[in-house]
Protein backbone atom coordinates (compact mmCIF):
# COMPACT_ATOMS: atom_id res chain seq x y z
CA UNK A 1 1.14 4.20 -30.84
CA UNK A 2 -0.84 6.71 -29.36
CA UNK A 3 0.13 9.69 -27.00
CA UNK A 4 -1.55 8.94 -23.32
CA UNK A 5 -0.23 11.89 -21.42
CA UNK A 6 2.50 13.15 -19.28
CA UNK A 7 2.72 13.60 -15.11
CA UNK A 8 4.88 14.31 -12.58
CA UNK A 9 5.21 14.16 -8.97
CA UNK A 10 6.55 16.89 -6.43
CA UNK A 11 6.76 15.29 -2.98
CA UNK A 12 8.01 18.31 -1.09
CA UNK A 13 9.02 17.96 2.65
CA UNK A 14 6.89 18.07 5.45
CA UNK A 15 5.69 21.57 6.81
CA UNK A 16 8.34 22.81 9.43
CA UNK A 17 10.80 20.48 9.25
CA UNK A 18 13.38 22.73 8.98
CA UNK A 19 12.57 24.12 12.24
CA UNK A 20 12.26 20.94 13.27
CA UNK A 21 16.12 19.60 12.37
CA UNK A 22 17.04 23.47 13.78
CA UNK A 23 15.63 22.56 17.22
CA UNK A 24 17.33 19.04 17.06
CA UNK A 25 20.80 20.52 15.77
CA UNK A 26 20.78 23.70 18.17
CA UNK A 27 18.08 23.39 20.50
CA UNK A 28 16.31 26.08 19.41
CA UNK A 29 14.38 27.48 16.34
CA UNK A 30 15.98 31.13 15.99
CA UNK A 31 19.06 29.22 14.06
CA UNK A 32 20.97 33.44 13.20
CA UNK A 33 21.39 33.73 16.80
CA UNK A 34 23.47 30.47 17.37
CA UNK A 35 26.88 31.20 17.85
CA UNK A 36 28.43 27.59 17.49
CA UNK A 37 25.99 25.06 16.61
CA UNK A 38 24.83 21.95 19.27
CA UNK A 39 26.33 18.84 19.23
CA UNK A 40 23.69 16.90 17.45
CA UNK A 41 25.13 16.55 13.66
CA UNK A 42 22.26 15.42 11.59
CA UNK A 43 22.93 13.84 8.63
CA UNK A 44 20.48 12.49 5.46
CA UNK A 45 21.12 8.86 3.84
CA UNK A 46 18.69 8.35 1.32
CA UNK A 47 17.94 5.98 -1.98
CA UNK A 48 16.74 9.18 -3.34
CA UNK A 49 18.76 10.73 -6.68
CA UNK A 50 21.72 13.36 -5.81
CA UNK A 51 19.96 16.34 -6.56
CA UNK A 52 16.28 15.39 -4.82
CA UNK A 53 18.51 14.40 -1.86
CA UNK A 54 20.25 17.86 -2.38
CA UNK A 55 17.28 19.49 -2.32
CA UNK A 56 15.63 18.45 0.71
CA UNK A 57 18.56 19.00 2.35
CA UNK A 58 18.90 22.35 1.88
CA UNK A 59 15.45 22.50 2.35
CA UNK A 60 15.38 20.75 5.56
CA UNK A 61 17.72 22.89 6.86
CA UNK A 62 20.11 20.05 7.06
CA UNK A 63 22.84 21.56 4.75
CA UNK A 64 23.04 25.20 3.59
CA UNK A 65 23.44 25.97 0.23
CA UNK A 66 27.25 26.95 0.61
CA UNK A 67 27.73 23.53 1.90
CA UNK A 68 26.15 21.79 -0.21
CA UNK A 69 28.52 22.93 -3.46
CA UNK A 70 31.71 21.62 -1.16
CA UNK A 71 33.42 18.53 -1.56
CA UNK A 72 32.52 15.55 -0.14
CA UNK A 73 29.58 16.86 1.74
CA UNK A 74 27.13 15.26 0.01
CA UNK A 75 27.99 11.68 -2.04
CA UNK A 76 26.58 8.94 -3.73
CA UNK A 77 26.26 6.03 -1.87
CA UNK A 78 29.08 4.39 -4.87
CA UNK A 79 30.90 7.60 -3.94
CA UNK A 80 30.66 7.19 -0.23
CA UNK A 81 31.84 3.36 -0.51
CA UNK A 82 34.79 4.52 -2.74
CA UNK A 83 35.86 7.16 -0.77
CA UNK A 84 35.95 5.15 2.17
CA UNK A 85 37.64 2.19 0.45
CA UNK A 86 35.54 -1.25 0.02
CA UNK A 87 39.09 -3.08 0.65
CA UNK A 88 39.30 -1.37 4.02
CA UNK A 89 36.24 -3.09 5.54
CA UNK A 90 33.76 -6.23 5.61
CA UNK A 91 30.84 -6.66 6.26
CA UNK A 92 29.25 -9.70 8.41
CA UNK A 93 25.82 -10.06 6.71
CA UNK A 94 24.43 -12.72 9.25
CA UNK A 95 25.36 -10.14 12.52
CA UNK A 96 24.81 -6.80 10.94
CA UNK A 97 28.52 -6.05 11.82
CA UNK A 98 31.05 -4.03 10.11
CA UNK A 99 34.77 -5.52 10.54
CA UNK A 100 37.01 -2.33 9.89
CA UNK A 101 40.56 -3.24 8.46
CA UNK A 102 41.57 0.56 8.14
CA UNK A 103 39.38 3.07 9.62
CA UNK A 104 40.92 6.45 8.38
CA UNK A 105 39.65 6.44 5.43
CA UNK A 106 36.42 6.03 7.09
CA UNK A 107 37.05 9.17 9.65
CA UNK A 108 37.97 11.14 7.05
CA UNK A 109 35.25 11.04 5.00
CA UNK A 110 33.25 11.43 8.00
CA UNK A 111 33.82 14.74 9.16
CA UNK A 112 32.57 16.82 5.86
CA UNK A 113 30.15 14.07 4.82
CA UNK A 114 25.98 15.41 5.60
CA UNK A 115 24.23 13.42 3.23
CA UNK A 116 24.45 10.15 1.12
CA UNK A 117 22.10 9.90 -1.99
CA UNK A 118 21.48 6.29 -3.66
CA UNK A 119 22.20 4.75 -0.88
CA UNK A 120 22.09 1.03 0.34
CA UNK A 121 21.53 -0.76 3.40
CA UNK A 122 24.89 -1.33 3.76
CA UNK A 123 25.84 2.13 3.19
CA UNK A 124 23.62 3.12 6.18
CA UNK A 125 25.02 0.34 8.25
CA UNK A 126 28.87 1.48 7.53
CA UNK A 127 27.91 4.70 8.69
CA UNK A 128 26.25 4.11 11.67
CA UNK A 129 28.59 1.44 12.78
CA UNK A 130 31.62 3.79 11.71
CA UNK A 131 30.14 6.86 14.04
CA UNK A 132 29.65 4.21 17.17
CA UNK A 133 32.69 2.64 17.06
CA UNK A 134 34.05 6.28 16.88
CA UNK A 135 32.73 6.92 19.63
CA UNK A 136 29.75 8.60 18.94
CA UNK A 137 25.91 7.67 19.55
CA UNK A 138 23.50 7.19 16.89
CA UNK A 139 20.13 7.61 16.72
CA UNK A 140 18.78 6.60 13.54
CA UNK A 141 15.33 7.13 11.94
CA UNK A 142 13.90 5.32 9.25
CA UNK A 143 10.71 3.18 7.93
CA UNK A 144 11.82 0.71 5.15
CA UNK A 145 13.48 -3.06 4.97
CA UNK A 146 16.26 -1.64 3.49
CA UNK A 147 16.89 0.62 7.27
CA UNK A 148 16.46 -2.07 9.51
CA UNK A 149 19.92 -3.25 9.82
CA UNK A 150 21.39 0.01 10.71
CA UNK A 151 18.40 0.60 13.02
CA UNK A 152 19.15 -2.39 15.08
CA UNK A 153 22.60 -1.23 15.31
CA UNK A 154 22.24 2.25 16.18
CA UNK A 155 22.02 3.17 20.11
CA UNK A 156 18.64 4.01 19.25
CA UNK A 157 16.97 3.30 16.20
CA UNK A 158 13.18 5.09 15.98
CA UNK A 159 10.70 4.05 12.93
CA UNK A 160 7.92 5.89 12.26
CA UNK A 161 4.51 4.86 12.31
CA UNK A 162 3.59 4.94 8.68
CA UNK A 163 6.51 2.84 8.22
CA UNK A 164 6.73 -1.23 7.37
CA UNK A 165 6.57 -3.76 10.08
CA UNK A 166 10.16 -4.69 9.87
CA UNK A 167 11.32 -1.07 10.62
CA UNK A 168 9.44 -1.26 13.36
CA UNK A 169 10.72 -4.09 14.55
CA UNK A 170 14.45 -3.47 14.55
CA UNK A 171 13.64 0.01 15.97
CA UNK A 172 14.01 0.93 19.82
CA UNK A 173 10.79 3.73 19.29
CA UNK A 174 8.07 3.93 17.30
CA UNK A 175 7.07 7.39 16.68
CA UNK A 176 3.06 7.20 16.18
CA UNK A 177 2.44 10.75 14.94
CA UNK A 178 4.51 10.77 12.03
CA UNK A 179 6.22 13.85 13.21
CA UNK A 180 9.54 15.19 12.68
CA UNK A 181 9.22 17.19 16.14
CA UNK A 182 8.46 13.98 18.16
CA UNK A 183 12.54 13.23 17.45
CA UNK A 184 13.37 16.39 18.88
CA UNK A 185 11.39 15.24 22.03
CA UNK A 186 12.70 11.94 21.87
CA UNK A 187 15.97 13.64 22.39
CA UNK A 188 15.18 15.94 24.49
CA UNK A 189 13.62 13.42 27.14
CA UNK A 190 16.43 10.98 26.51
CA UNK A 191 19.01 13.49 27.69
């Protein structure tokens, strides 16, 4: 056996998008001078390790590093699913359709919860379908096979450009640039 060599990678995230996910949180840049925040929560669900996904969140401006140490904020996608209780819920495969037997569980968890690492598609579909039928209104961004379930079933699902064909498909938008910022103006002329 001989000794080849030895690599890594650093993928760090895109320029500005922190003040990208500031402008789409609180509508503006200068996030100090916010005095509550805006009432878009973002949240991260990745297939990415725990600590890359911890990372770029605090990076991204999507958790600070205070939050990040507290429970429950960000989980494993085997976390998430225990947490939440596989008994209390089933999922219709064919449909895309969560079937909730007991959804506190589910509301709990939700309120603390900013980002899922290791996650599955059907981790990303329980929490978009859990938000909706909640109430809320989802706007989910992604650009893989595994996101295109939970993009169909957001209110508005956006892939990005770069991404596969099937994203694209299942998505309501198709942002062409590749840009972070073009969600923020998605938003913005949605409202």
């Amino acid at each position: 056996m001989h000794y080849l060599c030895t690599f890594g990678l650093k993928n760090e995230p895109r320029q500005d998008v922190d003040k990208h996910v500031a402008l789409i949180k609180y509508g503006s840049k200068n996030v100090e001078n916010q005095k509550e925040k805006g009432n878009v929560n973002v949240r991260m669900i990745s297939g990415d390790h725990l600590e890359t996904c911890k990372y770029i969140a605090i990076k991204a401006g999507i958790v600070t590093k205070e939050e990040a140490d507290k429970e429950a904020v960000i989980l494993s996608g085997d976390a998430f699913r225990n947490k939440i209780g596989t008994e209390n819920y089933t999922i219709d495969k064919a449909k895309g359709k969560v079937e909730w037997k007991v959804k506190k569980p589910f509301i709990n968890v939700k309120k603390r919860l900013k980002v899922i690492a290791r996650a599955t598609d059907e981790d990303k579909l329980l929490l978009v379908e859990g938000i909706k039928e909640e109430g809320g209104l989802i706007l989910m961004s992604g650009d893989s096979i595994n996101e295109a379930r939970a993009l169909r079933a957001a209110n508005v699902g956006i892939a990005m450009g770069s991404g596969c064909q099937v994203a694209k498909d299942n998505s309501d938008l198709v942002i062409l640039d590749n840009n972070f910022k073009s969600i923020y103006r998605a938003i913005m002329w949605g409202r």
